[in-house]
C-alpha atoms as a PDB file:
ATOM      1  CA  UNK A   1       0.000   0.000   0.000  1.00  0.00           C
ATOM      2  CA  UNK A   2       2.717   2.389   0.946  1.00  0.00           C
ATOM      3  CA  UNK A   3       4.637   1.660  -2.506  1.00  0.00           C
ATOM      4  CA  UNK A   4       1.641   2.766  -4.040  1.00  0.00           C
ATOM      5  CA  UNK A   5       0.858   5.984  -2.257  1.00  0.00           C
ATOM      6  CA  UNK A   6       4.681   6.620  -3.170  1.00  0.00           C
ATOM      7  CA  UNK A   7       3.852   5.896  -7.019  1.00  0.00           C
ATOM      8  CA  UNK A   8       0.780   8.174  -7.410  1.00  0.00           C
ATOM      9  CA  UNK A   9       2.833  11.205  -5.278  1.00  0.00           C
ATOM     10  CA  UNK A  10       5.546  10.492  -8.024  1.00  0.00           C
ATOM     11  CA  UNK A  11       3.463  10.397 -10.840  1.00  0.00           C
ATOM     12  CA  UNK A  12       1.161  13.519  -9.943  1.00  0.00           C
ATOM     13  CA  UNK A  13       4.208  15.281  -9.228  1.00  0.00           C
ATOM     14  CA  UNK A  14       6.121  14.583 -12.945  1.00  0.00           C
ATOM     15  CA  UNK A  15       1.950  15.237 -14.587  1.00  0.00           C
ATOM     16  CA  UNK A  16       2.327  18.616 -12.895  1.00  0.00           C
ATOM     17  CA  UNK A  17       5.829  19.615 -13.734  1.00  0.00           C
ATOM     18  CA  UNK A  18       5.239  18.773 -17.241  1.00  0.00           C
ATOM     19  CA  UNK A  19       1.388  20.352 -17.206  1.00  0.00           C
ATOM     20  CA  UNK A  20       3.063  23.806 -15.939  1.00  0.00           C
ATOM     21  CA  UNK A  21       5.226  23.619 -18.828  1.00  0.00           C
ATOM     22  CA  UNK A  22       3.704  23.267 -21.070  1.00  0.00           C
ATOM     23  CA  UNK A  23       0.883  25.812 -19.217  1.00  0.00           C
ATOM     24  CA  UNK A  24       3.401  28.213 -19.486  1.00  0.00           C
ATOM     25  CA  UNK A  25       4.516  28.093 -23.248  1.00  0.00           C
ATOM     26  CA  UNK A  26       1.090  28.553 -24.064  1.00  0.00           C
ATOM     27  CA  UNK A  27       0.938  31.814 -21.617  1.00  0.00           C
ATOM     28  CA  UNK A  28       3.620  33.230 -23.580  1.00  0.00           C
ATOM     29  CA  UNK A  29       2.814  32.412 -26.960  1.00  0.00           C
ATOM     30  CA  UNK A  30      -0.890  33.778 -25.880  1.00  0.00           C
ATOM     31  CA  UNK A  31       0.474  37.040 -23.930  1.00  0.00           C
ATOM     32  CA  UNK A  32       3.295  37.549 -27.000  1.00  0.00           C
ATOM     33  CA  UNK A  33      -0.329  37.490 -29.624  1.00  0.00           C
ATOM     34  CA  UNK A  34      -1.802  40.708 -27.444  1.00  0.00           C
ATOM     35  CA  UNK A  35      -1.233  43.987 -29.113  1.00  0.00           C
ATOM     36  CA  UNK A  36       0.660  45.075 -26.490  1.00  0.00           C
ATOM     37  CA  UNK A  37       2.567  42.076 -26.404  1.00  0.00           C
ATOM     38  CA  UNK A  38       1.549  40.970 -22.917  1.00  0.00           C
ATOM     39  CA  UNK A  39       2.879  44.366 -20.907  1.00  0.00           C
ATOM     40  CA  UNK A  40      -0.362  44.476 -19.394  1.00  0.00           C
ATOM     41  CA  UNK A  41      -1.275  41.350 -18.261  1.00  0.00           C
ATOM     42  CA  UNK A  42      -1.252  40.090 -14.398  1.00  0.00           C
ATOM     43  CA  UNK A  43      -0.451  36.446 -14.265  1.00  0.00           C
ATOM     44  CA  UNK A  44      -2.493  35.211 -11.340  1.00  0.00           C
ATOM     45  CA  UNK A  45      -2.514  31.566 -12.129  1.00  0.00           C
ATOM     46  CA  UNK A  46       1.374  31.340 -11.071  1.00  0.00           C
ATOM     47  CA  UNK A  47      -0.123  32.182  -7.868  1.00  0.00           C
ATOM     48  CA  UNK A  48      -1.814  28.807  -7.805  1.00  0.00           C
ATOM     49  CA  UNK A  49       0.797  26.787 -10.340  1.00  0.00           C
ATOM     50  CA  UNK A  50       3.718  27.843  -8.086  1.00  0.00           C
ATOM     51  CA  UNK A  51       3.250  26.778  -4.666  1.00  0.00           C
ATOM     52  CA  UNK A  52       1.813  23.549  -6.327  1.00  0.00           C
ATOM     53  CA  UNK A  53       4.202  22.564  -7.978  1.00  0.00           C
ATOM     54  CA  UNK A  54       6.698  23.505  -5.300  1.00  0.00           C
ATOM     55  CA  UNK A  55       4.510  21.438  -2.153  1.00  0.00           C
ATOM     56  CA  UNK A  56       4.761  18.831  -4.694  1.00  0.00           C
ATOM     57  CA  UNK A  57       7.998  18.752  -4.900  1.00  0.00           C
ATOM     58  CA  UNK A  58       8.953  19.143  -1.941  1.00  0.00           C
ATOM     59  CA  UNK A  59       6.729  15.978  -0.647  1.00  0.00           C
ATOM     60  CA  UNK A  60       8.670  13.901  -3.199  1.00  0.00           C
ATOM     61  CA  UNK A  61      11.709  14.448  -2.725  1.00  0.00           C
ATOM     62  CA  UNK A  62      10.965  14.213   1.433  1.00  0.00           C
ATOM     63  CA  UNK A  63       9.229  10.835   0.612  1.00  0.00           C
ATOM     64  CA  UNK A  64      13.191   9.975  -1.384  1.00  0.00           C
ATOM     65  CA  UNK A  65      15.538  11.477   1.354  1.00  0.00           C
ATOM     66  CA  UNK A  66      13.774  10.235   5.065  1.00  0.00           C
ATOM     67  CA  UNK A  67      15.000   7.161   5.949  1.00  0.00           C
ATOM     68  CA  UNK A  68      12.476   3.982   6.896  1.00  0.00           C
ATOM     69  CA  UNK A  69      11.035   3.484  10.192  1.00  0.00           C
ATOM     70  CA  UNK A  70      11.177  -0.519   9.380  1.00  0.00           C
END
């Protein structure tokens, strides 16, 4: 059960890495297409994608570094 907690933490963590991105290349390809060529535009969503991906991180590499209580 445990190796399989540790599987879907891994795997939600690389879906997420590789979702923000590609989330971002499409932010800049969308902000470079305004007429002002994105000057004006407040990127909120990093507020979410950000600590995400970082508290995901962080968990996995935790879950790789502490040492077993076996």
């Amino acid at each position: 059960m445990k190796s399989t907690k540790l599987f879907l933490l891994y795997a939600i963590t690389i879906v997420v890495i590789i979702f923000a991105v590609v989330w971002s290349s499409y932010m800049h390809d969308w902000m470079l297409a305004r007429p002002d060529g994105g000057a004006d535009v407040i990127r909120v969503d990093l507020f979410v994608l950000y600590p995400l991906v970082i508290t995901l991180v962080a968990l996995s590499l935790y879950s790789l570094i502490r040492k077993p209580k076996d």
